[in-house]
Every structure is written in C-alpha cells, then in structure tokens.
Protein backbone atom coordinates (compact mmCIF):
# COMPACT_ATOMS: atom_id res chain seq x y z
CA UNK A 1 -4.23 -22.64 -13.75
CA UNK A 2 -0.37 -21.50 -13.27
CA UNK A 3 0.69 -18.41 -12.66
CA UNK A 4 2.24 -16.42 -15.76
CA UNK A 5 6.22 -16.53 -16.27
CA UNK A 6 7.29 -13.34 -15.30
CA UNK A 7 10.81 -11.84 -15.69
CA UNK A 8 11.07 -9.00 -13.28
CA UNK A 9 14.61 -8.27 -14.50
CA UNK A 10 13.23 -7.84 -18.50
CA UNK A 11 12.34 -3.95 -18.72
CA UNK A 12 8.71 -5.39 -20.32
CA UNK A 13 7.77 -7.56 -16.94
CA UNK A 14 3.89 -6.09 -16.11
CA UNK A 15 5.33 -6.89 -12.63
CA UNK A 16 7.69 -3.89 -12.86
CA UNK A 17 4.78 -1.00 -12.31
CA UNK A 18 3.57 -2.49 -9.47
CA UNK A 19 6.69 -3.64 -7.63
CA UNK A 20 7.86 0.32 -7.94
CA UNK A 21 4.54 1.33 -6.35
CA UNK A 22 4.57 -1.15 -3.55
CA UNK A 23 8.27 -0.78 -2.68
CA UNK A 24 7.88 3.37 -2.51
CA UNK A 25 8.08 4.94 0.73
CA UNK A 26 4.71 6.36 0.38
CA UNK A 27 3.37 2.83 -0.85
CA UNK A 28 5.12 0.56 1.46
CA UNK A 29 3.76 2.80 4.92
CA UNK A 30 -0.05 2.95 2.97
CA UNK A 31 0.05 -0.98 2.53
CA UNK A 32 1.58 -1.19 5.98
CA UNK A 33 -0.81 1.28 7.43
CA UNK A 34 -4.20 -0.52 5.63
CA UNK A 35 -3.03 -3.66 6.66
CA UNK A 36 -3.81 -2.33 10.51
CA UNK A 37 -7.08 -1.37 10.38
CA UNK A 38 -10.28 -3.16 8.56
CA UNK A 39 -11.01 -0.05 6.64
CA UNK A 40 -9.56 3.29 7.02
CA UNK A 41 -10.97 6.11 6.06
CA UNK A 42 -8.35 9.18 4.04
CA UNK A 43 -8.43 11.24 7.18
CA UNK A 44 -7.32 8.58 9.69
CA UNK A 45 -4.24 7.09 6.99
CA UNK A 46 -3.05 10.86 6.47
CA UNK A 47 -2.69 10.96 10.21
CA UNK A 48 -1.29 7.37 10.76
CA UNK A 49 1.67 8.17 8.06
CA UNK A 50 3.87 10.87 9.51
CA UNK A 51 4.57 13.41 6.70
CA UNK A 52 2.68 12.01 3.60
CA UNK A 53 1.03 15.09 2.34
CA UNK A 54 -2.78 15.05 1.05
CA UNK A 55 -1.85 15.15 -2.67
CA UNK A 56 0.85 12.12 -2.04
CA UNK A 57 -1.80 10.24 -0.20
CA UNK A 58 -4.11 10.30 -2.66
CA UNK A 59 -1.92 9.22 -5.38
CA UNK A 60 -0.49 6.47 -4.19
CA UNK A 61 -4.11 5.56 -3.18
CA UNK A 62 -4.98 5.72 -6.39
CA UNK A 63 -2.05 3.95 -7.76
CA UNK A 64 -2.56 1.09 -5.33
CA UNK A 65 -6.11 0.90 -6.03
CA UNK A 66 -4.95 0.65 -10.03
CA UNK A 67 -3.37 -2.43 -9.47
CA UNK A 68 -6.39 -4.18 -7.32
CA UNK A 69 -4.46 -4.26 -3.95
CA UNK A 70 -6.61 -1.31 -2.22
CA UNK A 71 -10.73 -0.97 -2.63
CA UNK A 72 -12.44 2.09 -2.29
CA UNK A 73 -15.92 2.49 -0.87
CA UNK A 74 -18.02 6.01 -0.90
CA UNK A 75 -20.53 5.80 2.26
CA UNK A 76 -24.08 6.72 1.83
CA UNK A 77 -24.04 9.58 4.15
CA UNK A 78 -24.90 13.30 5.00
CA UNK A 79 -20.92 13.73 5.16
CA UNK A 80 -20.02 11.81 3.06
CA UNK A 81 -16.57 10.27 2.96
CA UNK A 82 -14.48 7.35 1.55
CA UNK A 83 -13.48 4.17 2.84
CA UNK A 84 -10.08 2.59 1.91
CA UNK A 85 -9.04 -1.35 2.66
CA UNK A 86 -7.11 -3.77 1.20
CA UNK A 87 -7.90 -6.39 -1.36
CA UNK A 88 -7.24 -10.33 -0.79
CA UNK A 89 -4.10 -9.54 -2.98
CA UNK A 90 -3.45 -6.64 -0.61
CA UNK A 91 -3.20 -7.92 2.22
CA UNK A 92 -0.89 -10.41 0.79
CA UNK A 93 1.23 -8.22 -0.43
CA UNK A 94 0.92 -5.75 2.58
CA UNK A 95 2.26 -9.12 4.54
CA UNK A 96 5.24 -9.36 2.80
CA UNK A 97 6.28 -5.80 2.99
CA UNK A 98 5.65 -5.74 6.39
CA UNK A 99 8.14 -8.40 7.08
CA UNK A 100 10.44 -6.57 5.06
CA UNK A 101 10.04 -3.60 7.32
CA UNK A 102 10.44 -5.84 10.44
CA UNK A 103 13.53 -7.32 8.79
CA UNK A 104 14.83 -3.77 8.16
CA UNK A 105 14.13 -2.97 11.47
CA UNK A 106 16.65 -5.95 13.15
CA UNK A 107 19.47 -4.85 10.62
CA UNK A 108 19.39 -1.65 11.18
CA UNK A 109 22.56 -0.09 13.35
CA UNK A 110 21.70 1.45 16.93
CA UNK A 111 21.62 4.82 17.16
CA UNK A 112 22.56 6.84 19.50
C-alpha cells in the first residue's frame, strides 16, 4: 500500500495540523524530550523542558497524542499518575526533529 499524495503547500494538506504541532517550540522539546526516556511521566517532562508551564504541557500533550505520535497510560496505583511515551510514528518523527535541532545547533553563530 503507498502512502497518500500529500501537498503540504495546498492550505487543505491533513499534513498541515500536524507539521504546526511538531515544529512548535513546545512540541519540538516534548518530542525531543520523550524520545529520551522509555516513558516519562508529566512531572519528570515539566521538569526536563525549561519554562513550559503545566497548562502548555498538557496541551501539547494532548495535541501530540491527537495525532498518534504520543500514548498515554494511567497506572493502577494508590497515587495514581500518567505515563507518557512515544508511538512507533513518534519516535520517527521525534528522530527527525532531533536532527533538526542538532543541525540548528552547528549553524548557529558563537556567542559570546
């Protein structure tokens, strides 16, 4: 089965929602940060990304989870808590934009 023709220059392109999402700030350093860790819990990502607030987090959580690149898991516990981790098509996905942000990181002028 081949993949679908998609025009991510046509306003229309399904692709569109989900590029915006991954290419955010917030979305790029979740992927980034998810793709570190087996499973993170919402705690330990909020504290990973510098400055994301609670209310961000969870949104682009949600957003990422949305478009089947993030899973989350509720634990069977007394305290119970939530699980995040990245999909199959996550982690691809996570993989590309971290090479983006290791290319952005060997163009980027000295400072000083």
């Amino acid at each position: 089965m081949s993949a679908p023709d998609y025009d991510v220059f046509a306003t229309q392109c399904p692709s569109r929602e989900t590029l915006e999402v991954v290419t955010s700030r917030w979305g790029t350093l979740t992927l980034a940060a998810l793709h570190e860790g087996e499973r993170l819990r919402f705690g330990e990502l909020r504290r990973r990304i510098d400055g994301i607030s609670d209310k961000m987090l969870s949104q682009t959580l949600k957003q990422l989870e949305a478009r089947g690149l993030v899973t989350r898991t509720a634990q069977d516990s007394s305290a119970a808590h939530v699980d995040y981790a990245l999909t199959a098509e996550g982690r691809t996905v996570a993989t590309a934009v971290i090479a983006l942000v290791q290319s952005v990181y060997r163009v980027q002028p000295a400072l000083g």
